[in-house]
C-alpha atoms as a PDB file:
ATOM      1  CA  UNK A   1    -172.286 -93.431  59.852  1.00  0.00           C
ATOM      2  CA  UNK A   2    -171.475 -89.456  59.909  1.00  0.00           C
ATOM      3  CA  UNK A   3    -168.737 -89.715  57.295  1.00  0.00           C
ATOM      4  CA  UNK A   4    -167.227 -85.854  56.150  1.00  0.00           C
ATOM      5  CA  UNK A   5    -167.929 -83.525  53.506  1.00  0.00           C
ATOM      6  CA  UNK A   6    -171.698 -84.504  52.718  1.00  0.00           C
ATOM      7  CA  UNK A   7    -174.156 -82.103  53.129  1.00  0.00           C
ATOM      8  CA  UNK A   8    -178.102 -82.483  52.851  1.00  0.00           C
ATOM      9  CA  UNK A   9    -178.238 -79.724  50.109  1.00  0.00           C
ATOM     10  CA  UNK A  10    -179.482 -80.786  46.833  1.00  0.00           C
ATOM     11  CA  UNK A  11    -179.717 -76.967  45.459  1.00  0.00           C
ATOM     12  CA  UNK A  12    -176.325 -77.649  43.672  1.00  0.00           C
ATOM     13  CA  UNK A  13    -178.113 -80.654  41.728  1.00  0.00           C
ATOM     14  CA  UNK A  14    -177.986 -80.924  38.003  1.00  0.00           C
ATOM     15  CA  UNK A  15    -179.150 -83.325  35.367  1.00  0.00           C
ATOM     16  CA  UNK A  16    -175.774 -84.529  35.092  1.00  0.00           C
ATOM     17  CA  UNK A  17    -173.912 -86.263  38.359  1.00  0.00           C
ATOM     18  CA  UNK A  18    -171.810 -84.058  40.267  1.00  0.00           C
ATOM     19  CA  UNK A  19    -168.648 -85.638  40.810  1.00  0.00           C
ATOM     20  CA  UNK A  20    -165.523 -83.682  42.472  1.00  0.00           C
ATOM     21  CA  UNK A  21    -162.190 -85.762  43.707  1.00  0.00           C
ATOM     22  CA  UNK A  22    -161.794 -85.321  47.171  1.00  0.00           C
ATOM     23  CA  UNK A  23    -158.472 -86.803  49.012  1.00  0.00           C
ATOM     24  CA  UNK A  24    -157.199 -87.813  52.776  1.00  0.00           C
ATOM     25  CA  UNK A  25    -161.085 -89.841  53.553  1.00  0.00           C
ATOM     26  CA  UNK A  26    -160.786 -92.811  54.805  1.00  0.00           C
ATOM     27  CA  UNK A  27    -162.651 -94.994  57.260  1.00  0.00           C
ATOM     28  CA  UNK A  28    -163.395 -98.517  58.351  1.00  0.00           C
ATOM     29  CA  UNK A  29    -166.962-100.563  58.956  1.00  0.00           C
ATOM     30  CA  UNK A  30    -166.358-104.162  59.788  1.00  0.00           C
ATOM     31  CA  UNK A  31    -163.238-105.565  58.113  1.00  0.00           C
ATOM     32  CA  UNK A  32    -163.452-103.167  55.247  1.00  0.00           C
ATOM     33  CA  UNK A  33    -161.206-100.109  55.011  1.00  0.00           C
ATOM     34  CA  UNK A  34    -162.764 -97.317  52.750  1.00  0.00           C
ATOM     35  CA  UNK A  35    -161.012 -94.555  50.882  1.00  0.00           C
ATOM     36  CA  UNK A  36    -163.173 -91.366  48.803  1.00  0.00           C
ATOM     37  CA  UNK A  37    -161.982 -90.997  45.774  1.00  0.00           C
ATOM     38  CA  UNK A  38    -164.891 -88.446  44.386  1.00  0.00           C
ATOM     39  CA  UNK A  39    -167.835 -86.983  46.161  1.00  0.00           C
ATOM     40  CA  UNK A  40    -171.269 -87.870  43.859  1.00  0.00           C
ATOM     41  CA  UNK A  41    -174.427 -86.238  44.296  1.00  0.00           C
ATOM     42  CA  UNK A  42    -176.958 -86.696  41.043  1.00  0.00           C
ATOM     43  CA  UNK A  43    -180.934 -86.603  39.987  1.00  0.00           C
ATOM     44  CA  UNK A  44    -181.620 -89.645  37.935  1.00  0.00           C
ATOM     45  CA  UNK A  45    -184.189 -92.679  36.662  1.00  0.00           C
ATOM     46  CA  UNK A  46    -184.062 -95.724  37.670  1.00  0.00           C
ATOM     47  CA  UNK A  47    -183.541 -98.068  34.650  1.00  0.00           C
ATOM     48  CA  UNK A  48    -183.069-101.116  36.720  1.00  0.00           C
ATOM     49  CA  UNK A  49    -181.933-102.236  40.314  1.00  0.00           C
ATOM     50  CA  UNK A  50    -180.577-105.410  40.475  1.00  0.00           C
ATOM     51  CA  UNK A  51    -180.255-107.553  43.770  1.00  0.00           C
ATOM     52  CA  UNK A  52    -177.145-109.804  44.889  1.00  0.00           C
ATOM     53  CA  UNK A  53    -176.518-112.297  47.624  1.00  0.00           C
ATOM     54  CA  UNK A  54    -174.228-114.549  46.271  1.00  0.00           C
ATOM     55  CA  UNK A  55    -171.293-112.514  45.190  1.00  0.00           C
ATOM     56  CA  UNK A  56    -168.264-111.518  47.787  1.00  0.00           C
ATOM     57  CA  UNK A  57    -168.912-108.070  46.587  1.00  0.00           C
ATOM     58  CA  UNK A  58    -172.553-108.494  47.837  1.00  0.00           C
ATOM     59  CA  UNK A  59    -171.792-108.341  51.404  1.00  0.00           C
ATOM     60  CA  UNK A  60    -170.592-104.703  50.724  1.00  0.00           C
ATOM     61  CA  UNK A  61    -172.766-103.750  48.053  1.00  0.00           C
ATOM     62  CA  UNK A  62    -176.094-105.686  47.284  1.00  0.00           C
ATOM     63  CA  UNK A  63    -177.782-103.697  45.355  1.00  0.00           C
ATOM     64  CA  UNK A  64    -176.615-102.304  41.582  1.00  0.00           C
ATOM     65  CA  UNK A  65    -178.873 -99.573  39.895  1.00  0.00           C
ATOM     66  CA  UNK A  66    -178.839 -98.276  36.549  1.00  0.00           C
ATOM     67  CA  UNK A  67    -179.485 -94.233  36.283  1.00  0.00           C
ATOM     68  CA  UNK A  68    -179.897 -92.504  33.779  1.00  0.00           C
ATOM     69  CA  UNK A  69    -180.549 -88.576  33.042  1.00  0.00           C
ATOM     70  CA  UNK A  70    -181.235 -85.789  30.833  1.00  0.00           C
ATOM     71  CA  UNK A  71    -182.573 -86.508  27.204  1.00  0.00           C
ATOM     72  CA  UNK A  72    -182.866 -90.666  28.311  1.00  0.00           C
ATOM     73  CA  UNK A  73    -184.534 -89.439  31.434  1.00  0.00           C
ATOM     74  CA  UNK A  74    -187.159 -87.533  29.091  1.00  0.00           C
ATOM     75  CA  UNK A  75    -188.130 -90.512  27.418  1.00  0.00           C
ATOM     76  CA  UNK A  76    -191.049 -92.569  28.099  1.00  0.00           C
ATOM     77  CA  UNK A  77    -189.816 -95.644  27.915  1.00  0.00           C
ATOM     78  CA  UNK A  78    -186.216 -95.335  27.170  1.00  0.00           C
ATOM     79  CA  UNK A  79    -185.194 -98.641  27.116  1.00  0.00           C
ATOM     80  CA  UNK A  80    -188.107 -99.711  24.919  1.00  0.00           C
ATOM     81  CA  UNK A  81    -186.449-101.719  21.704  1.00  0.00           C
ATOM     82  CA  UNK A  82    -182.920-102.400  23.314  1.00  0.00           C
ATOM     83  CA  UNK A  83    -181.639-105.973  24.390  1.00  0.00           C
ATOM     84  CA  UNK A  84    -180.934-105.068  27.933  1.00  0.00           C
ATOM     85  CA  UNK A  85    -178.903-107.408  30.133  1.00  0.00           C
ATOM     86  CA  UNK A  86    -177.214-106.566  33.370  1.00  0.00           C
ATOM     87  CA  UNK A  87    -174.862-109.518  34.544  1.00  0.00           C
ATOM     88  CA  UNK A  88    -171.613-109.796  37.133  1.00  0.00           C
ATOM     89  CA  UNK A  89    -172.963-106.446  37.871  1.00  0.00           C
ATOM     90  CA  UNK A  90    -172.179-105.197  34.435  1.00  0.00           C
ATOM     91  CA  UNK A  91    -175.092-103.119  32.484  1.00  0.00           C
ATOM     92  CA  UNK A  92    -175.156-104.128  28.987  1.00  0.00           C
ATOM     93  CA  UNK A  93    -177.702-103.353  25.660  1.00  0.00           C
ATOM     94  CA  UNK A  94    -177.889-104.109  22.305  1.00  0.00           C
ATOM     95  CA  UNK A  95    -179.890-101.368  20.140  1.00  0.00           C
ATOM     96  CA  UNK A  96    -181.859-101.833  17.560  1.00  0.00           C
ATOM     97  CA  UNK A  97    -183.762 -99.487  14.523  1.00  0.00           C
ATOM     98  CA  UNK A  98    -187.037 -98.883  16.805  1.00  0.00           C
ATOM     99  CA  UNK A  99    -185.144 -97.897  20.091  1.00  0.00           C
ATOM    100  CA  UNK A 100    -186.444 -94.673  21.187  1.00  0.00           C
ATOM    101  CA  UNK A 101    -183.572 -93.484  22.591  1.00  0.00           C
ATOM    102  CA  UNK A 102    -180.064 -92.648  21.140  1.00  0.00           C
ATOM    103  CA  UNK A 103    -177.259 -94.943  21.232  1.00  0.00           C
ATOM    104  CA  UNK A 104    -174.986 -91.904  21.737  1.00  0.00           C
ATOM    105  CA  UNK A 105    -177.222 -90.631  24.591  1.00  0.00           C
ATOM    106  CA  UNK A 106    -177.093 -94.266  26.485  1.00  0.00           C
ATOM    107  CA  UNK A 107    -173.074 -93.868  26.319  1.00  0.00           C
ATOM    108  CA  UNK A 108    -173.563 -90.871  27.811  1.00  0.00           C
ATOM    109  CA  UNK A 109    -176.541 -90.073  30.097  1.00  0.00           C
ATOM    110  CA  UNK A 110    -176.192 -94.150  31.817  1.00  0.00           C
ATOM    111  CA  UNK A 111    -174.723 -94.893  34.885  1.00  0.00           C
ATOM    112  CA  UNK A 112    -174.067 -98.171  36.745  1.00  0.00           C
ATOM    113  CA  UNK A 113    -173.709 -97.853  40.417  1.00  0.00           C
ATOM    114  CA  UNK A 114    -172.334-100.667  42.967  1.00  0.00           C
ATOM    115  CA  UNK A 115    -174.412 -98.854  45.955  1.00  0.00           C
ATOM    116  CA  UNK A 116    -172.591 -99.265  49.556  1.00  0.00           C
ATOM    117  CA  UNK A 117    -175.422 -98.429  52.246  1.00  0.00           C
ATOM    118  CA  UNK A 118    -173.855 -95.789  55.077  1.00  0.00           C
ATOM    119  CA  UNK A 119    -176.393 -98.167  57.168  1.00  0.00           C
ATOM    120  CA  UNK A 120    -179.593 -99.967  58.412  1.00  0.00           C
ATOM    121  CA  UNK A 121    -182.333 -97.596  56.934  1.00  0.00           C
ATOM    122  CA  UNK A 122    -180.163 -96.718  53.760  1.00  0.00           C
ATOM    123  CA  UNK A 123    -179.859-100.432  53.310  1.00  0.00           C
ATOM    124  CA  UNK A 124    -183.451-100.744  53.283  1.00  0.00           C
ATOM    125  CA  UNK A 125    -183.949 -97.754  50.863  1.00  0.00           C
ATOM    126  CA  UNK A 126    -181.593 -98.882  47.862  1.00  0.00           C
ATOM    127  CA  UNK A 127    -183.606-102.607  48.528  1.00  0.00           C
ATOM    128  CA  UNK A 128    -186.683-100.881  47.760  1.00  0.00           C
ATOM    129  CA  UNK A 129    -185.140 -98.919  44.515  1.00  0.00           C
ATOM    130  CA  UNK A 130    -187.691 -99.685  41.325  1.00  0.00           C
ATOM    131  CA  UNK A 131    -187.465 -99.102  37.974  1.00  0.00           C
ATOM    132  CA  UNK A 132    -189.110 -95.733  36.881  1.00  0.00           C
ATOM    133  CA  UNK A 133    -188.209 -94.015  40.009  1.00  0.00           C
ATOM    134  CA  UNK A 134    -186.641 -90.665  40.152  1.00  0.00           C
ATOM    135  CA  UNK A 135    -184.574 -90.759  42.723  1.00  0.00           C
ATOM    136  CA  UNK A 136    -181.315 -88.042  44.131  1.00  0.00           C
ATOM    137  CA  UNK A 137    -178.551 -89.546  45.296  1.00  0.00           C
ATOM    138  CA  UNK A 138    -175.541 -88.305  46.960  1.00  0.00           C
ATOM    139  CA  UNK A 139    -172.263 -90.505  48.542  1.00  0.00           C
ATOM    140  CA  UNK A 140    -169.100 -91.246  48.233  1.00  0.00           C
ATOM    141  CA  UNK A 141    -167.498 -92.909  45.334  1.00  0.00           C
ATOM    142  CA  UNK A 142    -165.068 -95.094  46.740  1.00  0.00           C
ATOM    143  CA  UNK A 143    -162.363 -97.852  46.799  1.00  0.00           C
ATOM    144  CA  UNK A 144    -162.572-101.121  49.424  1.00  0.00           C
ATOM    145  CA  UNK A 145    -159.413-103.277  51.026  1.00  0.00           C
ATOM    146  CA  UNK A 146    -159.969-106.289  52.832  1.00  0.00           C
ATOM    147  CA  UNK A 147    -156.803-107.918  54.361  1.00  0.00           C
ATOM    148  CA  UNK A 148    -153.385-107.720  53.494  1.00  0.00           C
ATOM    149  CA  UNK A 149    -150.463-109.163  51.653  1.00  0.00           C
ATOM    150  CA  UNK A 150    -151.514-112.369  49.587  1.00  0.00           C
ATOM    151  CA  UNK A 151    -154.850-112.376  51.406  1.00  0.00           C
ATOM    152  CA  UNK A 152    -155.599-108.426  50.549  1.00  0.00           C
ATOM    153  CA  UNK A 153    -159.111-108.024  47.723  1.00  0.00           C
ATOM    154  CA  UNK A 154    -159.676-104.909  46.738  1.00  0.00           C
ATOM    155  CA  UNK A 155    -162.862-103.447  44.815  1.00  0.00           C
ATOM    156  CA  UNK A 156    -161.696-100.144  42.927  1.00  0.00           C
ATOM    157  CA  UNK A 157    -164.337 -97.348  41.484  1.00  0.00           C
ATOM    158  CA  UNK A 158    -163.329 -95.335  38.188  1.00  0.00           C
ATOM    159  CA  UNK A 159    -163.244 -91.478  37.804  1.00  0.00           C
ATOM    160  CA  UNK A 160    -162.645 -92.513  33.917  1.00  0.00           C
ATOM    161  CA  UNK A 161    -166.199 -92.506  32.246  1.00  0.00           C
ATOM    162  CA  UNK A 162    -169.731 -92.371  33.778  1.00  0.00           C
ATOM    163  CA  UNK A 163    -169.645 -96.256  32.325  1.00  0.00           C
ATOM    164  CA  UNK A 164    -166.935 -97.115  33.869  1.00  0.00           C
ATOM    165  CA  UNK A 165    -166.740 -98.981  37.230  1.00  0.00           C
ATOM    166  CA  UNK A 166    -168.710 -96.995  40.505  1.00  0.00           C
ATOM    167  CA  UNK A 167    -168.487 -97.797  43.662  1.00  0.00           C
ATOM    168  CA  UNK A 168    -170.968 -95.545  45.641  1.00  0.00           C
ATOM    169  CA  UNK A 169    -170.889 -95.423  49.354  1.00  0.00           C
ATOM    170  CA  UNK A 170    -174.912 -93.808  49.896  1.00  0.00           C
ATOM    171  CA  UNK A 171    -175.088 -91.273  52.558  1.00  0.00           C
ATOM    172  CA  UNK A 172    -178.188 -89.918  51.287  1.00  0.00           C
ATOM    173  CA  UNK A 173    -181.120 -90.842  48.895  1.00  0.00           C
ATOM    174  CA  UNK A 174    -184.275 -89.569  48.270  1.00  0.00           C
ATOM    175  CA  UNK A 175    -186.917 -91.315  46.113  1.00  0.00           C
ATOM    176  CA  UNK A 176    -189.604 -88.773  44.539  1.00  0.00           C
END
């Protein structure tokens, strides 16, 4: 699906995501209605991709993967030494002495993404995500509707914190 305002140029790319609001996108794919809140485009490494079925958000979204960047990209292992958990499609650790990398860096340079394939061959692609990839991604970050009145559910991404909640509808991806 052609959706507006993504272009194949990665030139602009930095360690750090590229996110800029964008307004007035919206669209529909099945009974979903999608609105852009942010274009993202980043370079990252995989810390984890996570697979669900069983979820309502899954029918949407059923893969999760954990980036990270800059100075926790550098490391060799850079979850080494943390209690890592990633549940309900929340990313969680637990650091210890011996972690490698810095707490402060994790808050920082870690990114959870709910990823929304744009269709059939970018659904395959995020279902073949691994840890340790590098990978550059670029999409949408967006909100989902289903239904209205008392039957409406809604899935809403955050511009507040790269932590915080993202919704990203893939419309490119490139694994190096």
């Amino acid at each position: 699906m052609d959706v507006p305002g993504i272009t194949t140029d990665y030139s602009e790319l930095t360690d750090t995501p590229n996110i800029q609001p964008v307004s007035d996108i919206h669209w529909r794919r099945n009974q979903y209605g999608y609105t852009a809140i942010a274009s993202f485009a980043m370079t990252g490494k995989v810390l984890g991709a996570y697979t669900y079925a069983s979820d309502r958000p899954s029918e949407i979204s059923p893969v999760d993967v954990v980036l990270c960047w800059g100075a926790v990209a550098q490391k060799e292992a850079p979850l080494e030494g943390l209690n890592v958990t990633h549940e309900n499609r929340v990313f969680k650790y637990i650091g210890s002495e011996e972690a490698p990398a810095n707490l402060m860096d994790l808050q920082t340079h870690v990114v959870n993404l709910h990823l929304v394939p744009d269709g059939p061959f970018r659904y395959k692609q995020i279902q073949e995500l691994e840890k340790g990839q590098t990978i550059k991604i670029r999409g949408y970050l967006v909100n989902i509707e289903e239904g209205k009145g008392d039957s409406e559910w809604h899935w809403d991404s955050s511009l507040l914190g790269l932590g915080a909640n993202k919704i990203l509808w893939v419309t490119e991806l490139e694994v190096d």
